[in-house]
PDB file of N, CA and C in Angstrom:
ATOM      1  N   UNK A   1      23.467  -8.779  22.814  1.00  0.00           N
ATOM      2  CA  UNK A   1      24.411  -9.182  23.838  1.00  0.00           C
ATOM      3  C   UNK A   1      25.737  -9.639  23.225  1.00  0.00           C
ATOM      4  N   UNK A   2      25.630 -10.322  21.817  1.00  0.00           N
ATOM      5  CA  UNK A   2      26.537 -10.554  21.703  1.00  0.00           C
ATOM      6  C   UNK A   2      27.796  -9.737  20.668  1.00  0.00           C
ATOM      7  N   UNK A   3      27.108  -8.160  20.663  1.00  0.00           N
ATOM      8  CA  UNK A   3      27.682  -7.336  20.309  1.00  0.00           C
ATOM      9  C   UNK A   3      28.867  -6.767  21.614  1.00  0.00           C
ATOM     10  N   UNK A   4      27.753  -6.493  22.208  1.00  0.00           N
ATOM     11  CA  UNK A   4      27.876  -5.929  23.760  1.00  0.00           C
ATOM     12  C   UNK A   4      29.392  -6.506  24.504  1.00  0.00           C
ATOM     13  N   UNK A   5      29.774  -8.015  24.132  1.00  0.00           N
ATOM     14  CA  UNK A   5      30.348  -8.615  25.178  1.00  0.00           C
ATOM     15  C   UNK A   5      31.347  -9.356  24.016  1.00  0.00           C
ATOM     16  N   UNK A   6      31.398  -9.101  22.888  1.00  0.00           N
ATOM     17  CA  UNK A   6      32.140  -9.536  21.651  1.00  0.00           C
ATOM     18  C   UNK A   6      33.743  -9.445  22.071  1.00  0.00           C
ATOM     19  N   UNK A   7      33.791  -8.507  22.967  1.00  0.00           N
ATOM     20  CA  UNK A   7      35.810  -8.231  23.594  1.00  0.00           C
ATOM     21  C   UNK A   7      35.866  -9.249  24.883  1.00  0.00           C
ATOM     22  N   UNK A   8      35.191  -9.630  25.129  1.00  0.00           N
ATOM     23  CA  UNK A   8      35.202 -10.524  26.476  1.00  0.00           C
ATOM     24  C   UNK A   8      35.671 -11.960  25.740  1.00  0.00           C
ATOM     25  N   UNK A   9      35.359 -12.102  24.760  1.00  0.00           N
ATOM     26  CA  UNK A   9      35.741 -13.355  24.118  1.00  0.00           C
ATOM     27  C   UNK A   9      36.979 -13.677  23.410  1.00  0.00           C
ATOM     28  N   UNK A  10      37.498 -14.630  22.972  1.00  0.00           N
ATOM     29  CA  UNK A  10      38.343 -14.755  21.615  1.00  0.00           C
ATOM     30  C   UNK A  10      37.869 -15.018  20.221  1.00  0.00           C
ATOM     31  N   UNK A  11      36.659 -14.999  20.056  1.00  0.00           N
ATOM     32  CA  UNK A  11      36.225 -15.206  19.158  1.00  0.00           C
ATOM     33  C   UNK A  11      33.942 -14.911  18.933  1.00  0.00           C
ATOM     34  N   UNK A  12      33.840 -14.494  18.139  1.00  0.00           N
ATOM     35  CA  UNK A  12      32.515 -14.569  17.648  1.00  0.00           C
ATOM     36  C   UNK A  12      31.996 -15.573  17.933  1.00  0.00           C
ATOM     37  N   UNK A  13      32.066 -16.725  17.761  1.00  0.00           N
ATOM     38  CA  UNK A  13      31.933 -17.999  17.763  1.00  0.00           C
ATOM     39  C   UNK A  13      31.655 -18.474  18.861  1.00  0.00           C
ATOM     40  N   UNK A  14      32.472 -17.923  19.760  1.00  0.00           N
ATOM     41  CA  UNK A  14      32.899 -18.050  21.584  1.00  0.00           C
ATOM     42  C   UNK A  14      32.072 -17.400  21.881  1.00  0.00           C
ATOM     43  N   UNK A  15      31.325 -16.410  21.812  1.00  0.00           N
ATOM     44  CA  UNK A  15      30.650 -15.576  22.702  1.00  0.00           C
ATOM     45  C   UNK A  15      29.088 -16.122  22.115  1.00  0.00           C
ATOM     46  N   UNK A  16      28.923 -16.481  21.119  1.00  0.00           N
ATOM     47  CA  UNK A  16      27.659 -17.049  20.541  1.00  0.00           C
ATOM     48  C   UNK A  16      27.359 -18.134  21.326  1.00  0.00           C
ATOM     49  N   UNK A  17      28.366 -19.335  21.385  1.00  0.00           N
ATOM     50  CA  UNK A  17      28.075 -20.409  22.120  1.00  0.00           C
ATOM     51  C   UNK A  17      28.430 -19.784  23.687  1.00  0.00           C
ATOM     52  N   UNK A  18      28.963 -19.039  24.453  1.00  0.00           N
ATOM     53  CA  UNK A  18      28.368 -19.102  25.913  1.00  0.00           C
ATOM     54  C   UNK A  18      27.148 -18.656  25.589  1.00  0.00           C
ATOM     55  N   UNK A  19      26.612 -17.098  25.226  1.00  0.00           N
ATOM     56  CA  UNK A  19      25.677 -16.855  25.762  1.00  0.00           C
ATOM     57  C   UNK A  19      24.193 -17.194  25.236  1.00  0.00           C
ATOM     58  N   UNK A  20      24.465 -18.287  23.628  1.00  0.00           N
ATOM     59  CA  UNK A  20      23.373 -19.067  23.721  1.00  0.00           C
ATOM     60  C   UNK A  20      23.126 -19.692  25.076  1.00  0.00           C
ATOM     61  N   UNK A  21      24.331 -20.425  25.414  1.00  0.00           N
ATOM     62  CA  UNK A  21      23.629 -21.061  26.718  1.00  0.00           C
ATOM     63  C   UNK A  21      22.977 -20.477  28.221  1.00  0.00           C
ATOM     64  N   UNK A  22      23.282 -19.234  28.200  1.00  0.00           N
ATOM     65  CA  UNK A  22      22.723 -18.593  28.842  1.00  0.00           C
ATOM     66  C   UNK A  22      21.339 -18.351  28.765  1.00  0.00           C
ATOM     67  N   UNK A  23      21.194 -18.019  27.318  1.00  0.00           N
ATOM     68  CA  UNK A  23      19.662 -17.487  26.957  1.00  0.00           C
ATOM     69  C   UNK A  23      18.565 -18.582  26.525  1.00  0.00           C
ATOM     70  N   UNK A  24      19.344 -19.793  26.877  1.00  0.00           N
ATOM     71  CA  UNK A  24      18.416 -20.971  26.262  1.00  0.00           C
ATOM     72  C   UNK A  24      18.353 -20.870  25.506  1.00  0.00           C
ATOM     73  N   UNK A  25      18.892 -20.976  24.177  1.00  0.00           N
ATOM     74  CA  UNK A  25      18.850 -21.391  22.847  1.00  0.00           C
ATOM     75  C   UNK A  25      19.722 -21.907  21.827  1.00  0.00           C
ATOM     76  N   UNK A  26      19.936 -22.791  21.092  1.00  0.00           N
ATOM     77  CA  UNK A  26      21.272 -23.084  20.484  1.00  0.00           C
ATOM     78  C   UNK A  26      21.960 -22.306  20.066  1.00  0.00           C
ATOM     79  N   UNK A  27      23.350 -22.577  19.331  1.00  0.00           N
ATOM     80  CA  UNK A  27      24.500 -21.637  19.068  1.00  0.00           C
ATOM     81  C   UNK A  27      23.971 -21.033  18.058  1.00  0.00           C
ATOM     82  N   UNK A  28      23.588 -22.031  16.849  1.00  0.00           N
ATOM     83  CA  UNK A  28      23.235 -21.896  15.772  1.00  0.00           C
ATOM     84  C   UNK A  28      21.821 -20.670  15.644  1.00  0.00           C
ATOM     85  N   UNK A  29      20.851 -21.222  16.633  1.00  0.00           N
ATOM     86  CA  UNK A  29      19.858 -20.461  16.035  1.00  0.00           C
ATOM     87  C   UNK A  29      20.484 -18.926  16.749  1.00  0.00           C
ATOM     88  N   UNK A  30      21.044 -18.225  17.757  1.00  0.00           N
ATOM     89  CA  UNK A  30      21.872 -16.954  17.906  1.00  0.00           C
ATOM     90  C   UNK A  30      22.213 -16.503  17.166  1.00  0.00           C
ATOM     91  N   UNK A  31      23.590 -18.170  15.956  1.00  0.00           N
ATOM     92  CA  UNK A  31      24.078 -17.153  14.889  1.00  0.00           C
ATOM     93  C   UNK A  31      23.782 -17.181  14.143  1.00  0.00           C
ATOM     94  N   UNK A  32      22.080 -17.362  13.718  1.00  0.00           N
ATOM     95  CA  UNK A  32      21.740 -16.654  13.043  1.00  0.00           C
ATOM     96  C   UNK A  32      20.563 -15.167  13.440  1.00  0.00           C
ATOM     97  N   UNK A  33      20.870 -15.407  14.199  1.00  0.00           N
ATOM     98  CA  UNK A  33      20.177 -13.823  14.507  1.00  0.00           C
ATOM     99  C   UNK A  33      21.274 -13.116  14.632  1.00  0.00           C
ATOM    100  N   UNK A  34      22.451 -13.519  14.907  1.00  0.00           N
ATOM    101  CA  UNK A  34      23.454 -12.236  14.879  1.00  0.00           C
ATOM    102  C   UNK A  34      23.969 -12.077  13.653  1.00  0.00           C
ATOM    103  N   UNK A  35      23.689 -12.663  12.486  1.00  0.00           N
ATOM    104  CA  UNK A  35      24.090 -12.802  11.213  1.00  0.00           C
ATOM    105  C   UNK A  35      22.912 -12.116  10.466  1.00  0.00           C
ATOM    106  N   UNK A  36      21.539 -12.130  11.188  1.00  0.00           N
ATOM    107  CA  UNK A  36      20.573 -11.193  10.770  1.00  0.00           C
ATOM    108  C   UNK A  36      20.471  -9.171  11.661  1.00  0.00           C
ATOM    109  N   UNK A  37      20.763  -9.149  12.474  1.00  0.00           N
ATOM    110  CA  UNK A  37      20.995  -8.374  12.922  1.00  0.00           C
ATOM    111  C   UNK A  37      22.397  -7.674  11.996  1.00  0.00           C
ATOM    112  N   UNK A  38      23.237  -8.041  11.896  1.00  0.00           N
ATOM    113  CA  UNK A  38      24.675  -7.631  10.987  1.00  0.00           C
ATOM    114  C   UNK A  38      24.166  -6.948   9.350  1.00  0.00           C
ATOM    115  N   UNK A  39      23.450  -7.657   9.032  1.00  0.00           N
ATOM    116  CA  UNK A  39      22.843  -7.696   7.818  1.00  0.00           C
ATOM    117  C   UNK A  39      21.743  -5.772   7.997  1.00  0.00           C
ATOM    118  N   UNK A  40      20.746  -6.100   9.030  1.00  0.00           N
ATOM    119  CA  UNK A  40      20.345  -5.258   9.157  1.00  0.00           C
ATOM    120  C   UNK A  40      20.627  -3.602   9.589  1.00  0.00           C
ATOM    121  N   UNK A  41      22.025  -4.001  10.244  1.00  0.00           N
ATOM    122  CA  UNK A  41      22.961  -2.829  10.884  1.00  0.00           C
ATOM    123  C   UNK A  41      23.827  -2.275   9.595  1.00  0.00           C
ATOM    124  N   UNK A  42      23.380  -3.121   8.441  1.00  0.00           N
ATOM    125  CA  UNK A  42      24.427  -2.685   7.471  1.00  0.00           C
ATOM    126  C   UNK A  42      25.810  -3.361   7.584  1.00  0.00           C
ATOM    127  N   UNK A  43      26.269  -4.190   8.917  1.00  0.00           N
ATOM    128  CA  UNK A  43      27.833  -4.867   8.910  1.00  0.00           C
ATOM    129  C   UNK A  43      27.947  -5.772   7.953  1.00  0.00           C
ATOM    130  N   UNK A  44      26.834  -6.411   7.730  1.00  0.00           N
ATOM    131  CA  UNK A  44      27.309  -7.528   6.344  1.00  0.00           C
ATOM    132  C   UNK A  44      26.570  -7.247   5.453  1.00  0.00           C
ATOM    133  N   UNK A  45      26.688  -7.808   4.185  1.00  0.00           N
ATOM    134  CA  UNK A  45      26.163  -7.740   2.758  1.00  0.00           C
ATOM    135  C   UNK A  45      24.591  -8.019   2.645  1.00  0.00           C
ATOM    136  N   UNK A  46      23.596  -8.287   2.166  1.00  0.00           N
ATOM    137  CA  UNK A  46      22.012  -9.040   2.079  1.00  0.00           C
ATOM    138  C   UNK A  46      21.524  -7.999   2.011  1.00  0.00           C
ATOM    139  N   UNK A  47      20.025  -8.879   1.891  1.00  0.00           N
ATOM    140  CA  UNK A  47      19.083  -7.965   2.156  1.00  0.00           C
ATOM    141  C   UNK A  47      18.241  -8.261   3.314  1.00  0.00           C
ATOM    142  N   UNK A  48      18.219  -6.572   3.922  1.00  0.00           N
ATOM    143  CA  UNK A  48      17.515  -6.478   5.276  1.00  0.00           C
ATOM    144  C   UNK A  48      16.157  -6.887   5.657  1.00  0.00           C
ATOM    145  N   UNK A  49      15.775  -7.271   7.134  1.00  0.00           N
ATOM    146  CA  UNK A  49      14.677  -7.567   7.330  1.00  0.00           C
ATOM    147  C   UNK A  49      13.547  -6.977   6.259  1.00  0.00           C
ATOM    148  N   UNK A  50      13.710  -5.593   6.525  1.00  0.00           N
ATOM    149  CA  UNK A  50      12.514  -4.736   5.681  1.00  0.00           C
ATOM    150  C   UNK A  50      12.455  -5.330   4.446  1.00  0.00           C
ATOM    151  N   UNK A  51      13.608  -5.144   3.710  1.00  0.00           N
ATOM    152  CA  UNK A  51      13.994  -5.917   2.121  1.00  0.00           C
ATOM    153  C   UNK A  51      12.677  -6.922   1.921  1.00  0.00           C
ATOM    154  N   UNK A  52      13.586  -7.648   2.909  1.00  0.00           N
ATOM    155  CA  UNK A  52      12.902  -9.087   2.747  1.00  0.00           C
ATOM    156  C   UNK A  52      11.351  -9.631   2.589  1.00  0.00           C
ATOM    157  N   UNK A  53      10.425  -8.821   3.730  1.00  0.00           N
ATOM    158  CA  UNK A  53       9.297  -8.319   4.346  1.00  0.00           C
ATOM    159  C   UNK A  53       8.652  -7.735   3.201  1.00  0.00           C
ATOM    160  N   UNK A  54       9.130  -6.695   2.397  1.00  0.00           N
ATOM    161  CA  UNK A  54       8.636  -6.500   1.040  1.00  0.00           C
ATOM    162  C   UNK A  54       9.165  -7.334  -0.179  1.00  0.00           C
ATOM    163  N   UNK A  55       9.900  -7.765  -0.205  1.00  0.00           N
ATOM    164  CA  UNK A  55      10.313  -8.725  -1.563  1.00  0.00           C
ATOM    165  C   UNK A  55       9.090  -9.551  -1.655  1.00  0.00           C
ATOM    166  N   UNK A  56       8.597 -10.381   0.011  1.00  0.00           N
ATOM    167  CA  UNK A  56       7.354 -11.388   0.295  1.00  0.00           C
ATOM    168  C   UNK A  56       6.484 -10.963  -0.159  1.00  0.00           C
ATOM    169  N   UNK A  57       5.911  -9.329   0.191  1.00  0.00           N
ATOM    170  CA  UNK A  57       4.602  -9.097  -0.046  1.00  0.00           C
ATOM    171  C   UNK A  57       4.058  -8.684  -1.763  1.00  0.00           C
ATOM    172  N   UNK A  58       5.251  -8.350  -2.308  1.00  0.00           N
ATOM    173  CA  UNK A  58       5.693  -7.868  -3.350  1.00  0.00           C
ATOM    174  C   UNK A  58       5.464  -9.324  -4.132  1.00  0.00           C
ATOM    175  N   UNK A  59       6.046 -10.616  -4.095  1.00  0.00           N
ATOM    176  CA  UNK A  59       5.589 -11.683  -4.548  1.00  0.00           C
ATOM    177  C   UNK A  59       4.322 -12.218  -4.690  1.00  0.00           C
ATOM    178  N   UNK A  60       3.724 -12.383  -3.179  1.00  0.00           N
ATOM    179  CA  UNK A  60       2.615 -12.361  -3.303  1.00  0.00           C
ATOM    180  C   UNK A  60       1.694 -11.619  -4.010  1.00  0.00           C
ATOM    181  N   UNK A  61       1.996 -10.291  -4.122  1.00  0.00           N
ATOM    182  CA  UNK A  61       0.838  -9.896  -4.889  1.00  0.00           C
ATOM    183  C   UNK A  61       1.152  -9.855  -6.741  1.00  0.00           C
ATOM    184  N   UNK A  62       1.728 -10.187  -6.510  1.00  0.00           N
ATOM    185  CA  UNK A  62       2.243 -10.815  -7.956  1.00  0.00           C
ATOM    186  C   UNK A  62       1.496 -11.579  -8.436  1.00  0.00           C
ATOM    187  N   UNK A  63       1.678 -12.725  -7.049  1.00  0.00           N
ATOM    188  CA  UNK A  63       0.674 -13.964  -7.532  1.00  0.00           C
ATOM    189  C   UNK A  63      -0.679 -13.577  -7.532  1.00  0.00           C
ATOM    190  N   UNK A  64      -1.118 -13.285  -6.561  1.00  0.00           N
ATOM    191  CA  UNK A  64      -2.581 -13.166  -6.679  1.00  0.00           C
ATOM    192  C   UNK A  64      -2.989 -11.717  -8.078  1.00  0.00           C
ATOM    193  N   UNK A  65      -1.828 -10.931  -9.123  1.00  0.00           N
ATOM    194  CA  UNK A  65      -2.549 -10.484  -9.966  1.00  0.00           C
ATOM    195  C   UNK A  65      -2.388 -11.353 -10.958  1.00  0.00           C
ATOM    196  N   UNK A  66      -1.171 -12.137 -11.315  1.00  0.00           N
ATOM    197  CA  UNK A  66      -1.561 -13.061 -12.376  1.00  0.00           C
ATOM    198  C   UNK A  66      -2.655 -13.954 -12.230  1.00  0.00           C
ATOM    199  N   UNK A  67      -3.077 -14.556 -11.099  1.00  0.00           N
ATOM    200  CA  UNK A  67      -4.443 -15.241 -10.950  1.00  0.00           C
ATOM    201  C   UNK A  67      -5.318 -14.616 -11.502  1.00  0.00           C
ATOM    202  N   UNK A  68      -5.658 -13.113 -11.449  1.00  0.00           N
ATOM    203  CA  UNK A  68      -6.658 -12.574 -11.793  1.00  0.00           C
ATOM    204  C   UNK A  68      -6.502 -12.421 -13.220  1.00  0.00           C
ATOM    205  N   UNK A  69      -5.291 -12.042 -13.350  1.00  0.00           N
ATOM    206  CA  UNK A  69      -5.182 -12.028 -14.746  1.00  0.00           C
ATOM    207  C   UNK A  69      -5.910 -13.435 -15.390  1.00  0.00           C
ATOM    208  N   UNK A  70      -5.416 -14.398 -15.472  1.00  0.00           N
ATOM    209  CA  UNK A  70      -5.876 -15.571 -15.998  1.00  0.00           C
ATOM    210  C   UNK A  70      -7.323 -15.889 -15.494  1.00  0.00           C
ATOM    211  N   UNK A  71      -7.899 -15.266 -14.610  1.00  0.00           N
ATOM    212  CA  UNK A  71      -9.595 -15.328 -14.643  1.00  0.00           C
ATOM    213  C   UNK A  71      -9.965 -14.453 -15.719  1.00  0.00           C
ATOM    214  N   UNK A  72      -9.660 -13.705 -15.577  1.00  0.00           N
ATOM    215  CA  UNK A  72     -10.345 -12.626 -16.954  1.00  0.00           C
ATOM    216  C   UNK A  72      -9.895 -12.811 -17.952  1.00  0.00           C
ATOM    217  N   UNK A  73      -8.604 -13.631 -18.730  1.00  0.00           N
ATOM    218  CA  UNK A  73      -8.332 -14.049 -19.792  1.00  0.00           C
ATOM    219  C   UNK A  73      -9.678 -14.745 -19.860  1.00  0.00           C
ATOM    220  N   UNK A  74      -9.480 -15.689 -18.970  1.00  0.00           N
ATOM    221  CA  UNK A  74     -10.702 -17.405 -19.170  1.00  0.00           C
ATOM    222  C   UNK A  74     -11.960 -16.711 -19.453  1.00  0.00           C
ATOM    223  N   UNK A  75     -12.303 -15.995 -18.553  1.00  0.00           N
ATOM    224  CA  UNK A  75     -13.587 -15.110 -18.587  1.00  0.00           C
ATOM    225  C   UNK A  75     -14.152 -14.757 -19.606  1.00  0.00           C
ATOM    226  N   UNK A  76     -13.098 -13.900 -19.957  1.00  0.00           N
ATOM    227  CA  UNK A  76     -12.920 -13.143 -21.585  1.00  0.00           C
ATOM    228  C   UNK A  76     -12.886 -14.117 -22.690  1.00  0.00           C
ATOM    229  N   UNK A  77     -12.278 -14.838 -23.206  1.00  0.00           N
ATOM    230  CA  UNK A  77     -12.520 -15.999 -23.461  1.00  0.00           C
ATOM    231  C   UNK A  77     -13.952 -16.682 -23.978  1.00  0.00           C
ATOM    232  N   UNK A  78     -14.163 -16.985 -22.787  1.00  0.00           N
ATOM    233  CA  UNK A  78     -15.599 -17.403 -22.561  1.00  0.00           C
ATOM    234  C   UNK A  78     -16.729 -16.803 -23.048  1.00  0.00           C
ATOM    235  N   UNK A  79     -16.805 -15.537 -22.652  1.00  0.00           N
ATOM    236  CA  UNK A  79     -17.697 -14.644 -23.447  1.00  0.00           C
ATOM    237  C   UNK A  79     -17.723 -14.149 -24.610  1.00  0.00           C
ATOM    238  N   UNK A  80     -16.978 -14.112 -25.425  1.00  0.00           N
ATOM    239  CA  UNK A  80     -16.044 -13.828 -26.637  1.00  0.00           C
ATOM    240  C   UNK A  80     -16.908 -14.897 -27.600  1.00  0.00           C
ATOM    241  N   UNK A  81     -16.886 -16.717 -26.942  1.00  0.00           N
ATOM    242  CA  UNK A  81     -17.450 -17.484 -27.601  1.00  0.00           C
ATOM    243  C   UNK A  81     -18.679 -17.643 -27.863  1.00  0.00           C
ATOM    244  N   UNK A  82     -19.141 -17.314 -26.471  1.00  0.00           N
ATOM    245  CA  UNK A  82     -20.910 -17.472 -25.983  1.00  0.00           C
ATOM    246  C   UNK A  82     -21.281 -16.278 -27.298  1.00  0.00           C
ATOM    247  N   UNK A  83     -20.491 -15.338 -26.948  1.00  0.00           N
ATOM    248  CA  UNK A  83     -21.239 -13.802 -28.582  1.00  0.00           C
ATOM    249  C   UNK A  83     -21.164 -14.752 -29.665  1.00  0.00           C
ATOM    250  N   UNK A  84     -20.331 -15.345 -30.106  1.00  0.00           N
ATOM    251  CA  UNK A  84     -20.109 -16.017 -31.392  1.00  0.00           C
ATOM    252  C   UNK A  84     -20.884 -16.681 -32.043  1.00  0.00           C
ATOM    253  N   UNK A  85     -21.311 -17.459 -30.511  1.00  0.00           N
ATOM    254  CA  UNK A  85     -22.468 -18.468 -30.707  1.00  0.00           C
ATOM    255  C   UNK A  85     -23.879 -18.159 -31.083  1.00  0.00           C
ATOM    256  N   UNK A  86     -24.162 -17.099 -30.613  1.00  0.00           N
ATOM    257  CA  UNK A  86     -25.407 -16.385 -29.797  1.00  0.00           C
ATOM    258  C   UNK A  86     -25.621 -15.750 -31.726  1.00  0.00           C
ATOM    259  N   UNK A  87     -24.346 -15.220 -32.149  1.00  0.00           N
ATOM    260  CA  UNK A  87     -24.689 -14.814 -33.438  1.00  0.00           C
ATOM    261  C   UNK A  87     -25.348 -15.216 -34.640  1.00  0.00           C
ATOM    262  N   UNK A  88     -24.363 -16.675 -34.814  1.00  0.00           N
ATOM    263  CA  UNK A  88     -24.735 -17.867 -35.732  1.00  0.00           C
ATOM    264  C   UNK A  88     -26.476 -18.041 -35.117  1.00  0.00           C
ATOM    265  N   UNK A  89     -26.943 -18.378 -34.648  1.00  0.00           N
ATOM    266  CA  UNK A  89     -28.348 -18.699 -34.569  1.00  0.00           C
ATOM    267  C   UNK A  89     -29.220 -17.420 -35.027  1.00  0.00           C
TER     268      UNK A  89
END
């Protein structure tokens, strides 16, 4: 909408704060959906929803392989000693 009606105004700013109040919601949280929407249309610089959506999942599984990693270090590890032990006797 607030693409839509952006000439009706004098300003970005102006059309954010009426028609937040229209839509029930603050100015702020609008501009930032119209600052995410811009982003996603390519009008401003960032990275897009999608970007973003994978950067997350992309982290996450980051984390959960170094976890694994460091179980099977420990693991490895572990068993490595138990042979050692198991030898000496």
């Amino acid at each position: 909408m607030v693409f839509e009606h952006a000439g009706e105004y004098d300003s970005q700013w102006s059309a954010i704060v009426s028609i937040a109040g229209k839509i029930g919601c603050s100015p702020e949280t609008l501009r930032r959906w119209v600052r995410r929407a811009e982003v996603d249309t390519g009008l401003r610089e960032g990275l897009t929803s999608a970007d973003r959506s994978r950067m997350k999942e992309l982290e996450r599984e980051n984390r959960e392989l170094r976890r694994a990693n460091e179980i099977l270090r420990k693991a490895s590890a572990y068993f490595a000693q138990a042979e050692l032990d198991r030898r000496r006797r």
